[in-house]
Protein backbone atom coordinates (compact mmCIF):
# COMPACT_ATOMS: atom_id res chain seq x y z
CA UNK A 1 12.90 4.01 -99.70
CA UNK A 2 14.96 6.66 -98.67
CA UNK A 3 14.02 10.02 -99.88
CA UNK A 4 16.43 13.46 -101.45
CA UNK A 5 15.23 16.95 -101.96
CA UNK A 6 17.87 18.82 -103.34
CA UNK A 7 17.40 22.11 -101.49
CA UNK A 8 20.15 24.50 -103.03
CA UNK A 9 23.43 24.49 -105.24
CA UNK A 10 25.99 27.00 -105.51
CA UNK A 11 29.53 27.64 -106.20
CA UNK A 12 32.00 29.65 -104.02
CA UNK A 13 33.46 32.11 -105.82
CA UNK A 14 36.69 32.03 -104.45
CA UNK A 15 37.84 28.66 -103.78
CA UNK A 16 35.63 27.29 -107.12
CA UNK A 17 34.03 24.54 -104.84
CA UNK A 18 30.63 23.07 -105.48
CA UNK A 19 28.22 22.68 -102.46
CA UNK A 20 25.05 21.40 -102.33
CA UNK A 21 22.48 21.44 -99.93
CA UNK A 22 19.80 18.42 -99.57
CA UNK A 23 17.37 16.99 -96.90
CA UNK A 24 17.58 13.51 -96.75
CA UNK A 25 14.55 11.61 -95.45
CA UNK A 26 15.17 8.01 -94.00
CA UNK A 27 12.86 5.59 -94.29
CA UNK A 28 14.49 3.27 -91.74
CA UNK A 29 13.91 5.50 -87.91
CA UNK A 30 12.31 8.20 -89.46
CA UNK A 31 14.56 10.98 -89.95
CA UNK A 32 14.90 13.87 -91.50
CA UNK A 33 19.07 15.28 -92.09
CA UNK A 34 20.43 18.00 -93.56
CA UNK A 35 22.99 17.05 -96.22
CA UNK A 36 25.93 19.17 -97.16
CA UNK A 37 28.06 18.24 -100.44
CA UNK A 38 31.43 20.19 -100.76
CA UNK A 39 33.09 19.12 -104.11
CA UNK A 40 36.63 20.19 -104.60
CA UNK A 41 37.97 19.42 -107.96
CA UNK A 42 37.61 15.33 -107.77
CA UNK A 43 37.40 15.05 -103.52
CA UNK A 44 34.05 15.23 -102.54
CA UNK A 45 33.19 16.40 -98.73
CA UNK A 46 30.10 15.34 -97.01
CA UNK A 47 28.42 15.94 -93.62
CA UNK A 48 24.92 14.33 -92.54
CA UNK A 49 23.50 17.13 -89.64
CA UNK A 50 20.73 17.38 -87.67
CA UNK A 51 18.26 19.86 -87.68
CA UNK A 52 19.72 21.10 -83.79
CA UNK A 53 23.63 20.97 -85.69
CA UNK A 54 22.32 23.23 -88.20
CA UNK A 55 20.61 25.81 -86.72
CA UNK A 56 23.54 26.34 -84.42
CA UNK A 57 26.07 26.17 -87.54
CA UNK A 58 24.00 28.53 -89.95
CA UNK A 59 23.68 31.33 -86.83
CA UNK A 60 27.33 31.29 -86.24
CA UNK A 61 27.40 31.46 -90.46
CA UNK A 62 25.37 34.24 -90.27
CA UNK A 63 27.10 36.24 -87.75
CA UNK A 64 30.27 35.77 -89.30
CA UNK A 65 29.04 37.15 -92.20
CA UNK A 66 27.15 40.11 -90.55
CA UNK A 67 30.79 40.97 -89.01
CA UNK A 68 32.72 41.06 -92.44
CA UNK A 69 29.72 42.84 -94.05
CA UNK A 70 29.44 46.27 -93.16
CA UNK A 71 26.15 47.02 -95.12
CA UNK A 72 25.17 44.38 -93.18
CA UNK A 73 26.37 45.41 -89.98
CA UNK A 74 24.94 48.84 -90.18
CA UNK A 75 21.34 46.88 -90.22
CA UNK A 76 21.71 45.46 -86.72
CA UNK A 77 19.73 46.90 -84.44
């Protein structure tokens, strides 16, 4: 059987959507995949990624954020 953790859930502030973060384990091939739920009002969004897919996704997040931030742009070395 295939197995959830629910990892984290959080609402943007802006845009009011729901996301939720899970890793989903499957049974069948042995895989582990990061889940990402975006609800918008009654449309739901969701992307299955790899653990390669996300590392790549949440550094670009990251610097992104450490542009528009610039508390946290005065921490880079």
């Amino acid at each position: 059987m295939d197995q959830i953790t629910k990892l984290d859930r959080f609402k943007a502030p802006l845009g009011g959507q729901e996301i939720e973060l899970q890793q989903v384990d499957y049974e069948s091939g042995g895989i582990s995949l990061l889940r990402i739920r975006i609800r918008e009002r009654s449309r739901f969004t969701v992307f299955e990624i790899d653990a390669d897919t996300a590392a790549r996704w949440g550094q670009a997040l990251m610097q992104w954020a450490q542009q528009q931030s610039p508390a946290a742009a005065a921490e880079q070395p």
